[in-house]
Structure formats: structure tokens, C-alpha cells
N, C-alpha and C. Protein backbone atom coordinates (compact mmCIF):
# COMPACT_ATOMS: atom_id res chain seq x y z
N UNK A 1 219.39 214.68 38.14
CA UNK A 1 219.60 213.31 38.57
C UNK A 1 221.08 212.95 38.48
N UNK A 2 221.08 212.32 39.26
CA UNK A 2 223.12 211.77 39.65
C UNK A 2 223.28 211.04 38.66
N UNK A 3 224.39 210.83 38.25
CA UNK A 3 224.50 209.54 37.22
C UNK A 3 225.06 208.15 37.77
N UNK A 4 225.27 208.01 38.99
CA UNK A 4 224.91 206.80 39.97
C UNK A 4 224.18 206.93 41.16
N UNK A 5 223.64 205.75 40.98
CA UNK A 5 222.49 205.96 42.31
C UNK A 5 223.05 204.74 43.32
N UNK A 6 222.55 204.91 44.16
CA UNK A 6 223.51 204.67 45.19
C UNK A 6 222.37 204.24 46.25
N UNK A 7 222.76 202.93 47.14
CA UNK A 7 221.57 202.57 48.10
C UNK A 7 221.97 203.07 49.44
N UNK A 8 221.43 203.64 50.10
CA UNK A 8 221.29 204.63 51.37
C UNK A 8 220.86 204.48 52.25
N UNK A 9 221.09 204.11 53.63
CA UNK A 9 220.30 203.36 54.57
C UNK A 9 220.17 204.80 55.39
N UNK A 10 219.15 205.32 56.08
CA UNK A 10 218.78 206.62 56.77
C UNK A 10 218.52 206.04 58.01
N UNK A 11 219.64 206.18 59.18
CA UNK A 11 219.10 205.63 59.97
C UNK A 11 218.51 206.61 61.28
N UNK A 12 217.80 206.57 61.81
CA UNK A 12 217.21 207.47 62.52
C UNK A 12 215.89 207.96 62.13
N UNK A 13 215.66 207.39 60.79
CA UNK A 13 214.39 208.05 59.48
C UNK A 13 213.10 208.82 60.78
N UNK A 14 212.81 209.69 60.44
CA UNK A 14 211.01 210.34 61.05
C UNK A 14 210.39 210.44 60.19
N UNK A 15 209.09 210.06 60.41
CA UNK A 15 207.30 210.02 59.72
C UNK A 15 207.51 211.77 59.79
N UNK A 16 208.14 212.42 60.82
CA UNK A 16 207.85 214.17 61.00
C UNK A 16 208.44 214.75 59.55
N UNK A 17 207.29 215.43 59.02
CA UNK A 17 208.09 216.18 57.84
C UNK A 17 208.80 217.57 58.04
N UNK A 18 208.86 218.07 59.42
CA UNK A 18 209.63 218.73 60.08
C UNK A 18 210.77 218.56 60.42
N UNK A 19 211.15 216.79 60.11
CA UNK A 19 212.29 216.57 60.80
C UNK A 19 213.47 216.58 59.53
N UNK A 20 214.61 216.66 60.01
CA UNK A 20 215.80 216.81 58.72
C UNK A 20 216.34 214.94 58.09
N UNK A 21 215.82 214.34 58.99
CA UNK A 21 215.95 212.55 58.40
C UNK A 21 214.91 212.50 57.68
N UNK A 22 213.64 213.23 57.74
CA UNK A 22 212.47 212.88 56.89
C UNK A 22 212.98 213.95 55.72
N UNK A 23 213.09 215.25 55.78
CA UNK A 23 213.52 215.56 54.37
C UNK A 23 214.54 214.92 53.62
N UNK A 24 215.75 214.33 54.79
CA UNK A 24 216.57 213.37 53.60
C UNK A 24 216.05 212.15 52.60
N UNK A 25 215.13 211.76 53.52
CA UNK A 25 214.32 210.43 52.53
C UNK A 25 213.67 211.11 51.58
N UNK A 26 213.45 212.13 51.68
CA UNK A 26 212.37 212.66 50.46
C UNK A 26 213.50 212.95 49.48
N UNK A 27 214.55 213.99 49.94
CA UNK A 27 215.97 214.18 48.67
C UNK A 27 216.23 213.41 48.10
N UNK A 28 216.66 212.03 49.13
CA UNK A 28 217.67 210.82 48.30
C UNK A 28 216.54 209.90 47.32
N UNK A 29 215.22 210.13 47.75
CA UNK A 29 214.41 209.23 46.52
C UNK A 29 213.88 210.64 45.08
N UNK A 30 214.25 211.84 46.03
CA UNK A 30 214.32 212.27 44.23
C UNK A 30 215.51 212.27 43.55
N UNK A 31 216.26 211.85 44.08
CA UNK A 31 217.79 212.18 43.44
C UNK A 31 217.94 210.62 42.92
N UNK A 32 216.68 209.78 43.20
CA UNK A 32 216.74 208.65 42.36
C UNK A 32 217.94 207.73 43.46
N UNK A 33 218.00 207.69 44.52
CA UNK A 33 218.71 206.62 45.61
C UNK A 33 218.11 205.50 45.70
N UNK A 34 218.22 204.13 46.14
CA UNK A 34 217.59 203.52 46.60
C UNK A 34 217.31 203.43 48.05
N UNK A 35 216.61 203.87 48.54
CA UNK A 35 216.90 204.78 50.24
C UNK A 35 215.93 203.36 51.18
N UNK A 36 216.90 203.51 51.83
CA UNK A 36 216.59 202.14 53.20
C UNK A 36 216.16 202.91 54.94
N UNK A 37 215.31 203.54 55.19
CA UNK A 37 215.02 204.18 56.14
C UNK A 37 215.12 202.62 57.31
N UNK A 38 215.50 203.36 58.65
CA UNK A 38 216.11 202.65 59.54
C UNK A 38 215.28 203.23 60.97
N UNK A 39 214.58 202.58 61.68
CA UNK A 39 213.97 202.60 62.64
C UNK A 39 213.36 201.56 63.32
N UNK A 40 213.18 201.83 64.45
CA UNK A 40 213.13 200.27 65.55
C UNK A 40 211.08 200.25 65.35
N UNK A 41 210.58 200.90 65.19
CA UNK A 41 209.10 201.63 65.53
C UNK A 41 207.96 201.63 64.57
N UNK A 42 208.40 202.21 63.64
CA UNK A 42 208.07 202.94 62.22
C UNK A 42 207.88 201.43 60.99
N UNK A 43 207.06 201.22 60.39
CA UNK A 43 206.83 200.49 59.06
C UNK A 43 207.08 201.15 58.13
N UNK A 44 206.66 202.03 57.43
CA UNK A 44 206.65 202.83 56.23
C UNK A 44 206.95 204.33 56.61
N UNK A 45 207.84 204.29 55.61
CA UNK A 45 208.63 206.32 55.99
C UNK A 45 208.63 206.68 54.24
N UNK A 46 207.30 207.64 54.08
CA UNK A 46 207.08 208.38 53.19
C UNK A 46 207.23 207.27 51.95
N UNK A 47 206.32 206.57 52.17
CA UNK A 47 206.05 205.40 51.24
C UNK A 47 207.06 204.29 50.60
N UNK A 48 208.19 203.84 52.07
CA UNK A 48 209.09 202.88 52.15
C UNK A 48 209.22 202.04 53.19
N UNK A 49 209.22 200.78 53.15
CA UNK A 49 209.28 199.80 53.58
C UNK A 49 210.71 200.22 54.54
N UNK A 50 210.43 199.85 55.94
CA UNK A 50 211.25 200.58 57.05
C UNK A 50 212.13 199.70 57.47
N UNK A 51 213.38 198.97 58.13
CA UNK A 51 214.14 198.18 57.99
C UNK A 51 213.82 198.75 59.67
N UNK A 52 213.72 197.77 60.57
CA UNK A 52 213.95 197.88 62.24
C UNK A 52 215.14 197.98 62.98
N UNK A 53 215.71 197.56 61.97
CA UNK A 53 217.15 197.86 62.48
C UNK A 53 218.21 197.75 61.65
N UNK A 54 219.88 198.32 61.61
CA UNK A 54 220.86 197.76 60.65
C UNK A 54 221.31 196.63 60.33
N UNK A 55 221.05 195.20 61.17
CA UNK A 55 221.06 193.88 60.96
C UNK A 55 219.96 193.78 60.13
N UNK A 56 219.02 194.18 59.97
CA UNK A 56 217.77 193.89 59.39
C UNK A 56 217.66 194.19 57.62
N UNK A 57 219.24 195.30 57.35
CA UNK A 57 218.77 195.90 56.10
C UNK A 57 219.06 194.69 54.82
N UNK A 58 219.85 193.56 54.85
CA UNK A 58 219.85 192.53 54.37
C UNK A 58 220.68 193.59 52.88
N UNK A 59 221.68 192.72 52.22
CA UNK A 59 222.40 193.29 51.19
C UNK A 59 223.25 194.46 51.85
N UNK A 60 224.29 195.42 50.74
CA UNK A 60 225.05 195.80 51.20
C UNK A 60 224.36 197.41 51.10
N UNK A 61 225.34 198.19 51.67
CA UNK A 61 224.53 199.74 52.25
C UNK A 61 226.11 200.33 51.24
N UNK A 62 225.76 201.33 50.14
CA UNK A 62 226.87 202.49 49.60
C UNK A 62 227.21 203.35 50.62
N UNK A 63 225.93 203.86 51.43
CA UNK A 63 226.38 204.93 52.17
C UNK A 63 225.23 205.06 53.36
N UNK A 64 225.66 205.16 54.42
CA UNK A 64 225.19 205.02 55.72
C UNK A 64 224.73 206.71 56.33
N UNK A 65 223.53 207.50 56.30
CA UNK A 65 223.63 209.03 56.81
C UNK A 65 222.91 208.36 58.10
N UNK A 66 223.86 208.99 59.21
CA UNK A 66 222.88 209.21 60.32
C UNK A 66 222.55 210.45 60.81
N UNK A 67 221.22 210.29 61.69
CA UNK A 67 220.51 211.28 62.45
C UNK A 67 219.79 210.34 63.53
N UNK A 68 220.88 210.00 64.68
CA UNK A 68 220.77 209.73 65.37
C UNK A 68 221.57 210.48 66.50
N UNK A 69 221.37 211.14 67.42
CA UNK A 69 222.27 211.92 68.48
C UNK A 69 223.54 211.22 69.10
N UNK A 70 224.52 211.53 69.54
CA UNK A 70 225.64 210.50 70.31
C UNK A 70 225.20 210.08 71.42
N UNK A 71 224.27 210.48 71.87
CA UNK A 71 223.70 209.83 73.40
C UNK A 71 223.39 208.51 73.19
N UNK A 72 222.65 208.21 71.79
CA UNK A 72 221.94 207.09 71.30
C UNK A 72 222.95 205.99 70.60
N UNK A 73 223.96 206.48 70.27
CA UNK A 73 224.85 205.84 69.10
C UNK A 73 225.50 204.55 69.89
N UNK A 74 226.09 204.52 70.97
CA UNK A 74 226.90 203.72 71.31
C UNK A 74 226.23 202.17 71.52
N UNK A 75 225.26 201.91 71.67
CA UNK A 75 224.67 200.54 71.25
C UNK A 75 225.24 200.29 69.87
N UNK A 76 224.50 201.21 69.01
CA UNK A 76 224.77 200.43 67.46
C UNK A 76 225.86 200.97 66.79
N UNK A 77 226.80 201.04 67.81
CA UNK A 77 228.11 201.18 66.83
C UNK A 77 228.26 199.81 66.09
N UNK A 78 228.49 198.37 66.63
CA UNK A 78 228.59 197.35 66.25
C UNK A 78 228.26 197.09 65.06
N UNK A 79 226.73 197.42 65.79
CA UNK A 79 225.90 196.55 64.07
C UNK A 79 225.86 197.95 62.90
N UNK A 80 226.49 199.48 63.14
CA UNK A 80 227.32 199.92 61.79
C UNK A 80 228.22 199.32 61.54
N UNK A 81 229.42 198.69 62.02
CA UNK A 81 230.78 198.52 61.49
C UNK A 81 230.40 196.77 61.13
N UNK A 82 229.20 196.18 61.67
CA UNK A 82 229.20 194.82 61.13
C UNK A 82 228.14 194.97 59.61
N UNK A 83 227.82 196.15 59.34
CA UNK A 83 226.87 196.84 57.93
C UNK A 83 228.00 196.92 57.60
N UNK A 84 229.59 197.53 57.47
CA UNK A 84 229.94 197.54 56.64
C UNK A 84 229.93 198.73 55.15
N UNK A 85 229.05 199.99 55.83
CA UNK A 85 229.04 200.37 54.33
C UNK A 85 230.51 201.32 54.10
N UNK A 86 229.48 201.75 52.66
CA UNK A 86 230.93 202.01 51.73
C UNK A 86 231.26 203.21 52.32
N UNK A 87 230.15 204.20 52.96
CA UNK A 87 230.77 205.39 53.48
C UNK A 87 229.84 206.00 54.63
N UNK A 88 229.88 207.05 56.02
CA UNK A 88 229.02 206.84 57.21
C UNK A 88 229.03 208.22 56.66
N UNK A 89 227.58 209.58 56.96
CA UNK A 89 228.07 210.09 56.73
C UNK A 89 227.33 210.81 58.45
N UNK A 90 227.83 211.34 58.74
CA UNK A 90 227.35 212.17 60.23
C UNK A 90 226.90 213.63 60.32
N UNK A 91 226.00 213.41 60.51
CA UNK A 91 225.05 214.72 59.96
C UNK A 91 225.03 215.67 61.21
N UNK A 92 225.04 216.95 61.00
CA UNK A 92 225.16 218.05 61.69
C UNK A 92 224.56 217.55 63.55
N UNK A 93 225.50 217.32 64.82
CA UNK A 93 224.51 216.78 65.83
C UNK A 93 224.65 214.95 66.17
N UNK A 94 225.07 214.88 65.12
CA UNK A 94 225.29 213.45 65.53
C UNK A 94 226.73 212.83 65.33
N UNK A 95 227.65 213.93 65.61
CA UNK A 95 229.38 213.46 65.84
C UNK A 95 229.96 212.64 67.17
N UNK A 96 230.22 211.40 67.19
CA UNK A 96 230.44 210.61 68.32
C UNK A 96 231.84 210.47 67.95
N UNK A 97 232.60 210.63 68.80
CA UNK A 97 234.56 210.12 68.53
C UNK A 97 233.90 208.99 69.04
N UNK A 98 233.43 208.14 69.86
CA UNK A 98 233.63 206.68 70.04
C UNK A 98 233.20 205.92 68.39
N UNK A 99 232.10 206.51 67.82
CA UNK A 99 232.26 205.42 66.60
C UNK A 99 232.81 206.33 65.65
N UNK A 100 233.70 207.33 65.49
CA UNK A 100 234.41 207.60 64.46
C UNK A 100 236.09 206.94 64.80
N UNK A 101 236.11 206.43 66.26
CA UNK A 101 236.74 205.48 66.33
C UNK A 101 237.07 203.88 65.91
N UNK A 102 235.78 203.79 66.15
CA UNK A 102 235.74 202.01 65.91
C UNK A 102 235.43 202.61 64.28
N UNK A 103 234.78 203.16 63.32
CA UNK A 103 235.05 203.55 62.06
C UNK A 103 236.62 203.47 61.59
N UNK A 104 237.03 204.44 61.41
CA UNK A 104 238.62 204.34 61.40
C UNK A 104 238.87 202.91 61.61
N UNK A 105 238.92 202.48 62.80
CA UNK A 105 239.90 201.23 63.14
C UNK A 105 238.66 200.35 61.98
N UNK A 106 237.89 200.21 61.51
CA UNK A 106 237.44 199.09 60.82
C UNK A 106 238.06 199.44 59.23
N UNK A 107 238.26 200.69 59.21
CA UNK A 107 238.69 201.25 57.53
C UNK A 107 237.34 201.51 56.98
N UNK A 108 236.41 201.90 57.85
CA UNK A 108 235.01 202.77 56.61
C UNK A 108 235.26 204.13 56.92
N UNK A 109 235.00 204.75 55.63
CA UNK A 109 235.40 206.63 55.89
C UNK A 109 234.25 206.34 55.70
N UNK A 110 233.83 208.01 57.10
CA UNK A 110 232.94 208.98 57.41
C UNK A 110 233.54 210.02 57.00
N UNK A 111 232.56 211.21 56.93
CA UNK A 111 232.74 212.60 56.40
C UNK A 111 231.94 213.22 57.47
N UNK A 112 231.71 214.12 58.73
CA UNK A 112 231.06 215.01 58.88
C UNK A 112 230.55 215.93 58.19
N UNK A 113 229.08 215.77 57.95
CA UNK A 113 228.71 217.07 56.79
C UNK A 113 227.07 216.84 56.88
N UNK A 114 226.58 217.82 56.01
CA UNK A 114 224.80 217.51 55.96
C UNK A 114 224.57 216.69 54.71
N UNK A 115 223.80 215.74 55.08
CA UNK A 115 223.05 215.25 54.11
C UNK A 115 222.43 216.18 52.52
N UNK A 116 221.31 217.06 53.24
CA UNK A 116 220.98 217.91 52.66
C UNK A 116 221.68 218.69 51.76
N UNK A 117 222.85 219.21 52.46
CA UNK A 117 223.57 219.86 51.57
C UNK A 117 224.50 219.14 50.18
N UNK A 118 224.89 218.50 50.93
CA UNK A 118 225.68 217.50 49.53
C UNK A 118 224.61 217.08 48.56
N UNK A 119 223.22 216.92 48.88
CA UNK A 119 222.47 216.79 47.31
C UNK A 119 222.24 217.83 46.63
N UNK A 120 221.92 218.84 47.90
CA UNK A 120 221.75 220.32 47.17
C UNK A 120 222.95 220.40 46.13
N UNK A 121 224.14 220.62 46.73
CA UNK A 121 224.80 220.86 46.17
C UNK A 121 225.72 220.11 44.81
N UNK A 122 225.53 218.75 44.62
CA UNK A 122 226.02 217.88 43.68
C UNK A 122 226.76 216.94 44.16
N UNK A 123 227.14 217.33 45.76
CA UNK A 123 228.45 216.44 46.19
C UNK A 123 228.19 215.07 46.81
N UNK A 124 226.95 214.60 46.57
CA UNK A 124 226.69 213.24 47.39
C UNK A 124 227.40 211.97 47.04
């Protein structure tokens, strides 16, 4: 267990336990996160109350992972940089220069990297 836990908004979250946003919700609530799964569709993702959208997550976000593709991203660049969180992180597949642009210009660091791996590994 981390010795800070940290609230995590997953946006893109899947019910598929095949999918790599659904194993992140399962990591970041054993690693003791407070994890905010993010979907327009979905109510409950692996027994959490689902936020419909990033206007919707109400309070502030530590760290933002997406798994959402760049095809999809350019709507909600906005309502990331009007979330505000403390850090974006862009998961293997979902690298957009248009919002690692408007990122930058707002001053939130992103990291390209896996989710997965940084818990595996200690570095989250």
C-alpha cells in the first residue's frame, strides 16, 4: 500500500474485465486510491459509483489516467483543463498533441506512460 492515496478519476472506465481501464480501477482501489471512474453510459464500474462525465466529478481530481483514443479526445479537452487536476496521465494509445497542448499552456503536467505499470512498479 502507497503511503498516500490519491483520488483518480479513470476516464474512459469499461465494465470489460478484458479491458486495460477496467484493470486500472481494480489496481488503483487495491492500492487503496479513491478511484472516480468516468463514463457517459455506465452507473457502476466494479462496484463504483460512475461519474458521466468530468464536469460531473464534483471536488478536485490528484490525477487524471486516460483511456480514451485521440479520435475521441478533442471534445473533452475543455472540461480536462476546466478539472484541473494535479497530473493527466496518457496511457499507452491515447497520446493527442492537441491536448498535451492546451495541457502545457494551462500548466497541468502529463506524463505518457501506463497506468498499470507505475503501480506495478511503485511509481504512481
Amino acid at each position: 500500500m502507497p503511503v498516500k492515496t490519491e483520488r483518480v478519476a479513470v476516464l474512459g472506465a469499461s465494465k470489460k474485465p478484458d479491458r486495460y481501464s477496467n484493470k486500472a480501477v481494480l489496481l488503483l482501489k487495491e492500492h487503496g486510491h479513491n478511484v472516480v471512474p468516468v463514463h457517459p453510459v455506465e452507473k457502476q464500474i466494479e462496484g463504483l459509483n460512475v461519474a458521466p462525465s468530468l464536469r460531473e466529478i464534483g471536488g478536485s481530481v490528484d490525477t487524471l489516467t486516460v483511456y480514451v483514443g485521440p479520435h475521441h479526445i478533442a471534445p473533452l479537452i475543455d472540461e480536462i483543463v476546466a478539472l484541473r487536476p494535479g497530473r493527466v496521465i496518457l496511457n499507452p494509445g491515447t497520446e493527442s498533441s492537441q491536448l498535451e497542448s492546451a495541457l502545457t499552456e494551462n500548466g497541468i503536467p502529463y506524463l505518457e506512460a501506463c497506468t498499470l505499470v507505475l503501480l506495478k512498479t511503485g511509481q504512481f
